[in-house]
C-alpha atoms as a PDB file:
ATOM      1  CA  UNK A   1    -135.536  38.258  83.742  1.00  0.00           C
ATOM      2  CA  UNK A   2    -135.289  41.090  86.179  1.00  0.00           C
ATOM      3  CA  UNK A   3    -135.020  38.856  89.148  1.00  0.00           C
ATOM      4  CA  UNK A   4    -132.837  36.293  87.160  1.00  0.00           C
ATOM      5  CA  UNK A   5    -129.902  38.872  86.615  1.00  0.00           C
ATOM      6  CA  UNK A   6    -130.757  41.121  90.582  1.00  0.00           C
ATOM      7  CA  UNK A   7    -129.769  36.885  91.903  1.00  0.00           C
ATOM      8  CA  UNK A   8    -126.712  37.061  89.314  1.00  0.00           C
ATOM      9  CA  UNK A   9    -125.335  40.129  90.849  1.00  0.00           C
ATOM     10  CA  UNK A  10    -125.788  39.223  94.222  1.00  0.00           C
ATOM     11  CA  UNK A  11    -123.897  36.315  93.731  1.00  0.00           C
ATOM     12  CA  UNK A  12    -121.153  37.915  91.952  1.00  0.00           C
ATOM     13  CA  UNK A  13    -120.948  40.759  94.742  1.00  0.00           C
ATOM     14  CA  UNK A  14    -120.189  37.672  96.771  1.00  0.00           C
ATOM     15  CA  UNK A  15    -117.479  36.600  94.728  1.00  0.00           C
ATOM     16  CA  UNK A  16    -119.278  33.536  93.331  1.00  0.00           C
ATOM     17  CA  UNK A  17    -120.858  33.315  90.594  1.00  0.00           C
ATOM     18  CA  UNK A  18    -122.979  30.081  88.880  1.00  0.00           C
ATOM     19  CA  UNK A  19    -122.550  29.722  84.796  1.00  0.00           C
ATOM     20  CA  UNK A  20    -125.959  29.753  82.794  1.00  0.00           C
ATOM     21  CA  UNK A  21    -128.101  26.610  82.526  1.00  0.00           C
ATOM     22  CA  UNK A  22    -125.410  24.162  84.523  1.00  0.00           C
ATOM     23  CA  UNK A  23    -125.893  24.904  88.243  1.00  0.00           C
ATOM     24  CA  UNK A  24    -122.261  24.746  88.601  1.00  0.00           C
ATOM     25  CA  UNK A  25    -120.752  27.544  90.776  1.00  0.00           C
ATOM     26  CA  UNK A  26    -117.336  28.830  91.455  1.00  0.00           C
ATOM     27  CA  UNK A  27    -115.484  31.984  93.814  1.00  0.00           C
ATOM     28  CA  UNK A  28    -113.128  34.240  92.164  1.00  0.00           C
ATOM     29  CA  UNK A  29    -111.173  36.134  94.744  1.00  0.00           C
ATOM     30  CA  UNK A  30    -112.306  39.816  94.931  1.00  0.00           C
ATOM     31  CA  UNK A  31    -109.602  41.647  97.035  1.00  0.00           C
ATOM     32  CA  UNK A  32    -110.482  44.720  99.285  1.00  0.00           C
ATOM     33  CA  UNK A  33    -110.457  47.789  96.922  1.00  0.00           C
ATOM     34  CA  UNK A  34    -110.412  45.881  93.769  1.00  0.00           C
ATOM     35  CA  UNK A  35    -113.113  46.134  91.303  1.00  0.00           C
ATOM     36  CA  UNK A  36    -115.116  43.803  89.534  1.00  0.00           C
ATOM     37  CA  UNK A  37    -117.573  43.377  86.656  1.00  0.00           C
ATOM     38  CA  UNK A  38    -119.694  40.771  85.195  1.00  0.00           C
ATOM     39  CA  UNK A  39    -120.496  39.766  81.812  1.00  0.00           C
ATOM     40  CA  UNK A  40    -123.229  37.199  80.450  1.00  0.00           C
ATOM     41  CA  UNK A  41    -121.781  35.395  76.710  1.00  0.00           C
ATOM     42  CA  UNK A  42    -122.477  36.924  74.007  1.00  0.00           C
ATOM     43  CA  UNK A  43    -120.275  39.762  75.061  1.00  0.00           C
ATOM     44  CA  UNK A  44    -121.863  43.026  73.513  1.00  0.00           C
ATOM     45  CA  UNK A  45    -119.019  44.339  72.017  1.00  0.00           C
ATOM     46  CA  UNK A  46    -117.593  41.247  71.023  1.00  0.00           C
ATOM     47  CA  UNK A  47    -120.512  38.723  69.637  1.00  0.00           C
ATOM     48  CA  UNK A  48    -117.880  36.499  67.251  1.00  0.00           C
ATOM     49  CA  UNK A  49    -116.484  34.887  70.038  1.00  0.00           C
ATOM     50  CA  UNK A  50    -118.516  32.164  70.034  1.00  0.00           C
ATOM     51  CA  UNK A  51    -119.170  30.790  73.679  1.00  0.00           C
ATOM     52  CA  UNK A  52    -121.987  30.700  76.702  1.00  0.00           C
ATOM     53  CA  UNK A  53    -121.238  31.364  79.905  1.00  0.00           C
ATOM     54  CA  UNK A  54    -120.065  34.149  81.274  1.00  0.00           C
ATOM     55  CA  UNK A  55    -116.983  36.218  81.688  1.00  0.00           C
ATOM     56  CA  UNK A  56    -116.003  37.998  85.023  1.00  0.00           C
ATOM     57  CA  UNK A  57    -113.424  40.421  85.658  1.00  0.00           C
ATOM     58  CA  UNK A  58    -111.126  42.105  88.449  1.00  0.00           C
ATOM     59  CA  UNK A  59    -109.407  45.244  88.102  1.00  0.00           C
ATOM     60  CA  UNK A  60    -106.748  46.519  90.313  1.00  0.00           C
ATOM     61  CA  UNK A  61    -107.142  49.549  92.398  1.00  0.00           C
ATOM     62  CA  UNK A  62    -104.565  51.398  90.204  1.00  0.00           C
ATOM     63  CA  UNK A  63    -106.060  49.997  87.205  1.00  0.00           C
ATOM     64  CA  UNK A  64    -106.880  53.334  85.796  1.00  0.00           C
ATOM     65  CA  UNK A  65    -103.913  55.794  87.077  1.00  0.00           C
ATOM     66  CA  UNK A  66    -101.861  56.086  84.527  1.00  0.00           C
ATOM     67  CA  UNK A  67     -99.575  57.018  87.075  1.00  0.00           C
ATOM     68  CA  UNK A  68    -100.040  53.448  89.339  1.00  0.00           C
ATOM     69  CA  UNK A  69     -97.418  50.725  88.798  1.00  0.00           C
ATOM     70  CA  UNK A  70    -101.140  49.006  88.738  1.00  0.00           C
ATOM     71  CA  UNK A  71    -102.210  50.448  85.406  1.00  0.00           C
ATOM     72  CA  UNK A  72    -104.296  48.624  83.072  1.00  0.00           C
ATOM     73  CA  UNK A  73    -103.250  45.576  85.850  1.00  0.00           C
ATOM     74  CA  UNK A  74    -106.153  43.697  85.583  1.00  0.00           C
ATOM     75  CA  UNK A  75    -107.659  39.717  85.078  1.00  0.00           C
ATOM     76  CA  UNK A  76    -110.954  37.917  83.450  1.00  0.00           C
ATOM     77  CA  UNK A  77    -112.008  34.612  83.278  1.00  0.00           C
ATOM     78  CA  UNK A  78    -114.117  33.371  80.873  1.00  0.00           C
ATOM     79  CA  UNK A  79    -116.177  30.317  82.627  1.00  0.00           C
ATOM     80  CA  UNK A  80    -117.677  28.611  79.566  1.00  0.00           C
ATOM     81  CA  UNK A  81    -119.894  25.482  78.785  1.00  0.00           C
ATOM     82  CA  UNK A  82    -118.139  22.338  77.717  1.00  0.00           C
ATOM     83  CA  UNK A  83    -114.508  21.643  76.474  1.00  0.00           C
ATOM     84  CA  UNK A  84    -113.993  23.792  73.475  1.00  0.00           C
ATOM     85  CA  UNK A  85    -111.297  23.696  71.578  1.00  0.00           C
ATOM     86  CA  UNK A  86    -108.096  26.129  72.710  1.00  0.00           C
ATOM     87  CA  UNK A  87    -105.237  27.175  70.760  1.00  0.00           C
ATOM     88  CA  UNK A  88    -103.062  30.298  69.426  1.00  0.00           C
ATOM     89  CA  UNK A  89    -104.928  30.587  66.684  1.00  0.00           C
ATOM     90  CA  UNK A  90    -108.350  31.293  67.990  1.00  0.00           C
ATOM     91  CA  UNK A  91    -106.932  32.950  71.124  1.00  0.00           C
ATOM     92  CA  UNK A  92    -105.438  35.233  69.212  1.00  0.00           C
ATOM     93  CA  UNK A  93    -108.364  35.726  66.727  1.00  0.00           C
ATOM     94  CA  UNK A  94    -110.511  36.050  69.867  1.00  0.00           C
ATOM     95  CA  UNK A  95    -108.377  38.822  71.685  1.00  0.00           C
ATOM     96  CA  UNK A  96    -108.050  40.765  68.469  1.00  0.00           C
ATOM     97  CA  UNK A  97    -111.826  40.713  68.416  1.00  0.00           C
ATOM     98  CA  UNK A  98    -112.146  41.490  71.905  1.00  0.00           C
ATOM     99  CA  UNK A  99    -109.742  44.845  72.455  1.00  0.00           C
ATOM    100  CA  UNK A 100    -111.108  45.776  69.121  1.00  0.00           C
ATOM    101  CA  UNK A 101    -114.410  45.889  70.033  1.00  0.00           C
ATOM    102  CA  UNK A 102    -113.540  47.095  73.721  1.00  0.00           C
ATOM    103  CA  UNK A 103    -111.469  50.314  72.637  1.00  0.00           C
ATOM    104  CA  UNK A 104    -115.040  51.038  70.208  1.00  0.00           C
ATOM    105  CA  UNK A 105    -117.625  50.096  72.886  1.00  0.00           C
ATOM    106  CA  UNK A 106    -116.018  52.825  74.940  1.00  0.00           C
ATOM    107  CA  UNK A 107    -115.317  55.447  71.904  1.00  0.00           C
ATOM    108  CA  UNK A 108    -118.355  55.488  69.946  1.00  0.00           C
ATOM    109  CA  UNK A 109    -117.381  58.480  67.767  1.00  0.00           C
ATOM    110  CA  UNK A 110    -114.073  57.195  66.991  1.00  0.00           C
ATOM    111  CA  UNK A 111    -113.821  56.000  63.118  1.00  0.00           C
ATOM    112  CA  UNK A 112    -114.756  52.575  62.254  1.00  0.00           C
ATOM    113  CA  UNK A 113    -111.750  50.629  62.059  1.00  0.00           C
ATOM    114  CA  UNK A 114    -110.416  46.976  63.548  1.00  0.00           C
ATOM    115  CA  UNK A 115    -106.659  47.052  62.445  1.00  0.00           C
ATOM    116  CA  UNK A 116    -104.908  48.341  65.043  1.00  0.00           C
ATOM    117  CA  UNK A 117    -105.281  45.480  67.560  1.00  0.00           C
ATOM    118  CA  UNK A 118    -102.329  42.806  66.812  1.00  0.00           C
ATOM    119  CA  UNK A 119    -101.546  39.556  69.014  1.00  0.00           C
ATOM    120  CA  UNK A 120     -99.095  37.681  69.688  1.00  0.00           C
ATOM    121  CA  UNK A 121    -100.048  34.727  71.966  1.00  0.00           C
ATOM    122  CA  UNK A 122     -97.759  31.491  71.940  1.00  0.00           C
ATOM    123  CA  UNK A 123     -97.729  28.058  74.208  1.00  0.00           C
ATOM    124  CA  UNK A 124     -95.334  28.244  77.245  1.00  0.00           C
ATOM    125  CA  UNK A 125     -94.827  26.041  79.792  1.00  0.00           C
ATOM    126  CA  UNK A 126     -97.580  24.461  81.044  1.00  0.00           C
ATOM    127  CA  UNK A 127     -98.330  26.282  84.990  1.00  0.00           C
ATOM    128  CA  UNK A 128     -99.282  23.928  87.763  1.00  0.00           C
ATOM    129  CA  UNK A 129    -103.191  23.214  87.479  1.00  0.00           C
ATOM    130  CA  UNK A 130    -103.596  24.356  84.071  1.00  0.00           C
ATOM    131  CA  UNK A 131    -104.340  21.849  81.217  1.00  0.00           C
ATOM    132  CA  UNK A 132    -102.715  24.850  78.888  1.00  0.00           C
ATOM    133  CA  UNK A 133    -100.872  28.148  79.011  1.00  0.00           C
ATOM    134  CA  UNK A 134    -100.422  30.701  76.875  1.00  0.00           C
ATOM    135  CA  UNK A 135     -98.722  34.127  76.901  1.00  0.00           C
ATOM    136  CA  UNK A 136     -97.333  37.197  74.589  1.00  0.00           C
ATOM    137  CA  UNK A 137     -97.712  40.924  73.980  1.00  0.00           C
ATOM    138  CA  UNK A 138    -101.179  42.390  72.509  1.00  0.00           C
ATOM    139  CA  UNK A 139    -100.937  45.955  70.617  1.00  0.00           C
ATOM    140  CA  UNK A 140    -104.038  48.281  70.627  1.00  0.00           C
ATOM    141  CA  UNK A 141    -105.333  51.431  71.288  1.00  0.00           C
ATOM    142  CA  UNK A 142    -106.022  52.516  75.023  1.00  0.00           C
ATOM    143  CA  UNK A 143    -109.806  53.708  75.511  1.00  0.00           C
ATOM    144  CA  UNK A 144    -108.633  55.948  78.317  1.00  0.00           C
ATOM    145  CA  UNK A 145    -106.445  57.732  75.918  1.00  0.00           C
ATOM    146  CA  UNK A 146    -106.707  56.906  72.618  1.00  0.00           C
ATOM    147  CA  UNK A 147    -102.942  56.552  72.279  1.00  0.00           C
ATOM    148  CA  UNK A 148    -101.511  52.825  71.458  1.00  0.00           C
ATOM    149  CA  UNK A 149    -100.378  50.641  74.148  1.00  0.00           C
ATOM    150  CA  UNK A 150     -98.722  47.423  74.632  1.00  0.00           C
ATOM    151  CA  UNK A 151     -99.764  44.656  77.094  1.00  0.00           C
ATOM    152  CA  UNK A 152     -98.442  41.622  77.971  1.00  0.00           C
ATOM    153  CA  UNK A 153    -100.964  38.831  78.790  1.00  0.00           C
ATOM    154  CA  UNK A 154    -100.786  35.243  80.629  1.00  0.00           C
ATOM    155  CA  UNK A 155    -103.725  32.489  79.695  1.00  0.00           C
ATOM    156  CA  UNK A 156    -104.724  29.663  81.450  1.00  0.00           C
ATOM    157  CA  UNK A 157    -106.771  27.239  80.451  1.00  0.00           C
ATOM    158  CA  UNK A 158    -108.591  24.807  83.317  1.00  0.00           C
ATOM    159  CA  UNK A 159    -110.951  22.382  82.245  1.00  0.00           C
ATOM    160  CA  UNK A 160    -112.973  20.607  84.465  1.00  0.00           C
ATOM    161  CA  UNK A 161    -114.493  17.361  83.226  1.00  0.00           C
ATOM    162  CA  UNK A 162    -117.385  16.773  85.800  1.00  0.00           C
ATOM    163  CA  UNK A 163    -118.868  20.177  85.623  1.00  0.00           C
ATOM    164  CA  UNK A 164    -118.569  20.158  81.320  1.00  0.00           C
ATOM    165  CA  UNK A 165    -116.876  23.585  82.081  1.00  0.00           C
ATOM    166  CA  UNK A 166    -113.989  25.262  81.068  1.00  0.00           C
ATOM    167  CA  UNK A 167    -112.364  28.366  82.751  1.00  0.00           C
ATOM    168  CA  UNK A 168    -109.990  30.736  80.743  1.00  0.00           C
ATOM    169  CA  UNK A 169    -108.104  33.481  82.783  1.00  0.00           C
ATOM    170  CA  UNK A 170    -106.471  36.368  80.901  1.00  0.00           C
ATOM    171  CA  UNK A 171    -103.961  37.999  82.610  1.00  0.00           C
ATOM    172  CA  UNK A 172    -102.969  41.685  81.576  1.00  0.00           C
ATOM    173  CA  UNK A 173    -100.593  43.950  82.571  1.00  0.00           C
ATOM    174  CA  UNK A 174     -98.365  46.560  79.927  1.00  0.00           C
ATOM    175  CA  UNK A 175     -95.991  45.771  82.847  1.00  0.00           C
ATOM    176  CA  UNK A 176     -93.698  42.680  82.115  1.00  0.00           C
ATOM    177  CA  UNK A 177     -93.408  39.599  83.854  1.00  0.00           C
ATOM    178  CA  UNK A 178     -90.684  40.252  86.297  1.00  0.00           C
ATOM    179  CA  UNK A 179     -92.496  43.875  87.900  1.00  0.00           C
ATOM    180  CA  UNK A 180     -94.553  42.589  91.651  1.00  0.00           C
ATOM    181  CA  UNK A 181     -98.024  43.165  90.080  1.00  0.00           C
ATOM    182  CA  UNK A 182     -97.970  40.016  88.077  1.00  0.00           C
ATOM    183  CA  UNK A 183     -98.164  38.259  91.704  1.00  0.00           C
ATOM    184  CA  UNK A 184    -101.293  39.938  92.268  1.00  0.00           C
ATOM    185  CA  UNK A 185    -102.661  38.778  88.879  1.00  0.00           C
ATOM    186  CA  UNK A 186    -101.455  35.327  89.841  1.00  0.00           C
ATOM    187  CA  UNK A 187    -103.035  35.005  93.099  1.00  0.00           C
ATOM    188  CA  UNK A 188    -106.772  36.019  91.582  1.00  0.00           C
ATOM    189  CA  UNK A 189    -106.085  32.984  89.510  1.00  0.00           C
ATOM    190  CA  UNK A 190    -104.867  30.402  92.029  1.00  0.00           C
ATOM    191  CA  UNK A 191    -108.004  31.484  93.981  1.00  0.00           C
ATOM    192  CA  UNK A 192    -110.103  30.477  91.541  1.00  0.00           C
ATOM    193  CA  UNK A 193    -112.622  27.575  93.082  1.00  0.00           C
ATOM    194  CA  UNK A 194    -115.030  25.313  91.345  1.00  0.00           C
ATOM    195  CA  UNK A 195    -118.006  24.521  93.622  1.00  0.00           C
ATOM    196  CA  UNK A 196    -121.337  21.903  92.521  1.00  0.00           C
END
Protein backbone atom coordinates (compact mmCIF):
# COMPACT_ATOMS: atom_id res chain seq x y z
CA UNK A 1 0.00 0.00 0.00
CA UNK A 2 2.94 2.09 1.01
CA UNK A 3 4.68 1.70 -2.26
CA UNK A 4 1.29 1.86 -4.21
CA UNK A 5 0.54 5.55 -3.04
CA UNK A 6 5.03 6.69 -2.79
CA UNK A 7 4.42 5.58 -7.15
CA UNK A 8 1.07 7.77 -6.98
CA UNK A 9 2.87 10.78 -5.80
CA UNK A 10 5.67 10.53 -7.93
CA UNK A 11 3.57 10.53 -10.74
CA UNK A 12 1.51 13.35 -9.70
CA UNK A 13 4.77 15.47 -8.83
CA UNK A 14 5.23 14.88 -12.52
CA UNK A 15 2.08 16.24 -13.47
CA UNK A 16 0.56 12.91 -14.55
CA UNK A 17 -1.27 10.99 -12.82
CA UNK A 18 -3.00 7.24 -13.77
CA UNK A 19 -6.82 6.70 -12.30
CA UNK A 20 -7.24 3.50 -10.02
CA UNK A 21 -7.67 0.04 -11.56
CA UNK A 22 -7.77 1.39 -15.48
CA UNK A 23 -4.12 2.02 -16.45
CA UNK A 24 -5.25 5.05 -18.15
CA UNK A 25 -3.03 8.14 -17.53
CA UNK A 26 -3.33 11.79 -18.15
CA UNK A 27 -0.97 15.38 -17.47
CA UNK A 28 -2.56 18.23 -15.82
CA UNK A 29 -0.46 21.30 -16.29
CA UNK A 30 1.33 22.27 -13.01
CA UNK A 31 2.72 25.86 -13.59
CA UNK A 32 6.00 27.10 -11.87
CA UNK A 33 4.94 28.28 -8.33
CA UNK A 34 1.58 26.78 -8.39
CA UNK A 35 0.55 24.21 -5.98
CA UNK A 36 -0.97 21.01 -6.23
CA UNK A 37 -2.66 18.22 -4.26
CA UNK A 38 -3.97 14.85 -4.83
CA UNK A 39 -6.91 13.06 -3.73
CA UNK A 40 -7.89 9.20 -4.07
CA UNK A 41 -12.26 8.83 -4.30
CA UNK A 42 -13.84 8.56 -1.55
CA UNK A 43 -12.84 12.05 -0.65
CA UNK A 44 -12.52 12.12 3.28
CA UNK A 45 -14.47 14.92 3.92
CA UNK A 46 -16.88 14.35 1.38
CA UNK A 47 -17.78 10.36 1.16
CA UNK A 48 -21.58 11.00 -0.50
CA UNK A 49 -20.22 11.84 -3.63
CA UNK A 50 -20.33 8.73 -5.00
CA UNK A 51 -17.38 8.12 -7.55
CA UNK A 52 -13.72 6.24 -7.95
CA UNK A 53 -11.01 7.78 -9.21
CA UNK A 54 -9.37 10.44 -8.10
CA UNK A 55 -9.52 14.16 -7.85
CA UNK A 56 -6.42 16.49 -8.38
CA UNK A 57 -6.07 20.01 -7.75
CA UNK A 58 -3.98 23.30 -8.61
CA UNK A 59 -3.92 26.29 -6.62
CA UNK A 60 -2.60 29.57 -7.68
CA UNK A 61 0.34 31.17 -6.10
CA UNK A 62 -1.94 33.89 -4.60
CA UNK A 63 -4.43 31.39 -3.73
CA UNK A 64 -4.25 32.17 -0.10
CA UNK A 65 -3.47 36.15 0.10
CA UNK A 66 -6.36 37.57 0.73
CA UNK A 67 -4.73 40.42 -0.61
CA UNK A 68 -3.75 38.59 -4.32
CA UNK A 69 -6.10 39.30 -7.25
CA UNK A 70 -5.30 35.28 -7.14
CA UNK A 71 -7.30 34.53 -4.02
CA UNK A 72 -9.12 31.43 -3.56
CA UNK A 73 -8.11 31.23 -7.69
CA UNK A 74 -7.84 27.78 -7.93
CA UNK A 75 -9.00 24.38 -10.27
CA UNK A 76 -9.74 20.41 -9.66
CA UNK A 77 -10.56 17.79 -11.79
CA UNK A 78 -12.24 14.96 -10.83
CA UNK A 79 -10.93 11.97 -13.28
CA UNK A 80 -13.56 9.29 -12.62
CA UNK A 81 -14.41 5.68 -13.88
CA UNK A 82 -17.02 5.35 -16.55
CA UNK A 83 -19.71 7.82 -17.93
CA UNK A 84 -21.80 8.83 -15.01
CA UNK A 85 -24.50 10.71 -15.25
CA UNK A 86 -23.95 14.85 -15.09
CA UNK A 87 -26.39 17.44 -14.45
CA UNK A 88 -27.36 20.64 -12.19
CA UNK A 89 -28.93 18.73 -9.95
CA UNK A 90 -26.26 16.45 -8.68
CA UNK A 91 -23.55 19.05 -9.38
CA UNK A 92 -25.03 21.14 -7.25
CA UNK A 93 -25.91 18.50 -4.56
CA UNK A 94 -22.27 17.42 -4.94
CA UNK A 95 -20.61 20.96 -4.42
CA UNK A 96 -22.88 21.66 -1.50
CA UNK A 97 -21.51 18.46 -0.05
CA UNK A 98 -18.11 19.20 -0.95
CA UNK A 99 -17.46 23.04 0.53
CA UNK A 100 -19.52 21.79 3.36
CA UNK A 101 -17.44 19.23 4.30
CA UNK A 102 -14.18 21.24 3.19
CA UNK A 103 -14.87 24.44 5.45
CA UNK A 104 -15.37 21.38 8.55
CA UNK A 105 -12.37 19.20 7.55
CA UNK A 106 -10.32 22.32 8.13
CA UNK A 107 -12.36 23.72 11.36
CA UNK A 108 -12.89 20.84 13.49
CA UNK A 109 -14.17 22.81 16.51
CA UNK A 110 -16.52 24.79 14.57
CA UNK A 111 -20.36 23.71 15.34
CA UNK A 112 -21.86 21.01 13.39
CA UNK A 113 -23.81 22.49 10.77
CA UNK A 114 -24.22 22.00 6.65
CA UNK A 115 -26.58 25.00 5.78
CA UNK A 116 -24.58 27.59 4.90
CA UNK A 117 -23.19 26.25 1.60
CA UNK A 118 -25.83 27.22 -1.32
CA UNK A 119 -25.28 26.59 -5.24
CA UNK A 120 -26.24 27.81 -7.99
CA UNK A 121 -24.87 25.89 -11.03
CA UNK A 122 -26.82 26.14 -14.48
CA UNK A 123 -25.98 24.80 -18.28
CA UNK A 124 -24.21 27.45 -20.48
CA UNK A 125 -22.91 27.19 -23.62
CA UNK A 126 -21.29 24.29 -24.39
CA UNK A 127 -17.00 25.29 -24.51
CA UNK A 128 -15.00 23.77 -27.31
CA UNK A 129 -13.99 20.07 -26.23
CA UNK A 130 -16.41 19.72 -23.57
CA UNK A 131 -19.42 17.30 -23.93
CA UNK A 132 -21.07 19.80 -21.08
CA UNK A 133 -20.60 23.06 -19.24
CA UNK A 134 -21.79 24.37 -16.38
CA UNK A 135 -21.30 27.57 -14.34
CA UNK A 136 -22.83 29.90 -11.35
CA UNK A 137 -22.00 31.39 -7.96
CA UNK A 138 -21.48 28.98 -4.77
CA UNK A 139 -22.05 30.68 -1.14
CA UNK A 140 -20.10 29.27 1.90
CA UNK A 141 -18.01 29.92 4.59
CA UNK A 142 -14.16 30.56 3.97
CA UNK A 143 -11.91 28.09 6.15
CA UNK A 144 -9.20 30.72 6.16
CA UNK A 145 -11.53 33.05 7.85
CA UNK A 146 -14.55 31.82 8.85
CA UNK A 147 -16.40 34.74 7.26
CA UNK A 148 -18.87 33.88 4.14
CA UNK A 149 -17.68 34.18 0.70
CA UNK A 150 -18.94 34.00 -2.72
CA UNK A 151 -17.31 32.14 -5.67
CA UNK A 152 -18.04 31.84 -9.00
CA UNK A 153 -17.28 28.44 -10.62
CA UNK A 154 -16.92 27.07 -14.40
CA UNK A 155 -17.51 23.02 -15.01
CA UNK A 156 -16.53 21.04 -17.69
CA UNK A 157 -17.40 17.90 -18.35
CA UNK A 158 -15.02 15.62 -20.92
CA UNK A 159 -15.83 12.21 -21.43
CA UNK A 160 -13.72 9.99 -23.09
CA UNK A 161 -15.26 6.83 -24.50
CA UNK A 162 -12.13 4.55 -25.05
CA UNK A 163 -10.61 5.03 -21.69
CA UNK A 164 -14.45 4.51 -19.80
CA UNK A 165 -13.32 7.82 -18.10
CA UNK A 166 -14.76 10.93 -17.41
CA UNK A 167 -12.91 14.19 -16.37
CA UNK A 168 -14.78 17.04 -14.46
CA UNK A 169 -12.84 20.40 -13.97
CA UNK A 170 -14.16 22.92 -11.43
CA UNK A 171 -13.10 26.17 -11.91
CA UNK A 172 -13.18 28.71 -8.88
CA UNK A 173 -12.49 32.05 -8.47
CA UNK A 174 -14.78 34.79 -6.03
CA UNK A 175 -13.41 36.90 -8.94
CA UNK A 176 -15.92 37.10 -11.94
CA UNK A 177 -15.53 36.07 -15.31
CA UNK A 178 -14.24 39.12 -17.00
CA UNK A 179 -10.99 39.75 -14.17
CA UNK A 180 -7.37 38.02 -16.15
CA UNK A 181 -7.22 35.13 -13.61
CA UNK A 182 -10.00 33.20 -15.20
CA UNK A 183 -7.36 32.77 -18.22
CA UNK A 184 -5.13 31.11 -15.93
CA UNK A 185 -7.92 28.77 -14.74
CA UNK A 186 -8.67 28.18 -18.39
CA UNK A 187 -5.35 27.26 -19.56
CA UNK A 188 -4.91 24.38 -16.60
CA UNK A 189 -7.95 23.03 -18.30
CA UNK A 190 -7.08 23.17 -22.01
CA UNK A 191 -3.84 21.43 -20.85
CA UNK A 192 -5.48 18.72 -19.69
CA UNK A 193 -4.13 15.39 -21.74
CA UNK A 194 -5.45 11.90 -21.79
CA UNK A 195 -2.60 9.40 -22.33
CA UNK A 196 -3.14 5.06 -22.60
Amino acid sequence: MKKGLFTLLILCFFGKCFAQGTGTGYSLPLPEKWKSETIPFPIDFAPGIPYQGIEELRFTPGWGDANSNEYWAYTFLWFIDGAPQVNTSLLNTYLTSYFNGLYHSNNKTSADSTGFTKTTINTTTTTSGDQETYSGKISTLNFLTKKPIEFYATVHVQRYADANETAIFFEISPKPYSNRVWSQLDNIVSGFQIQK
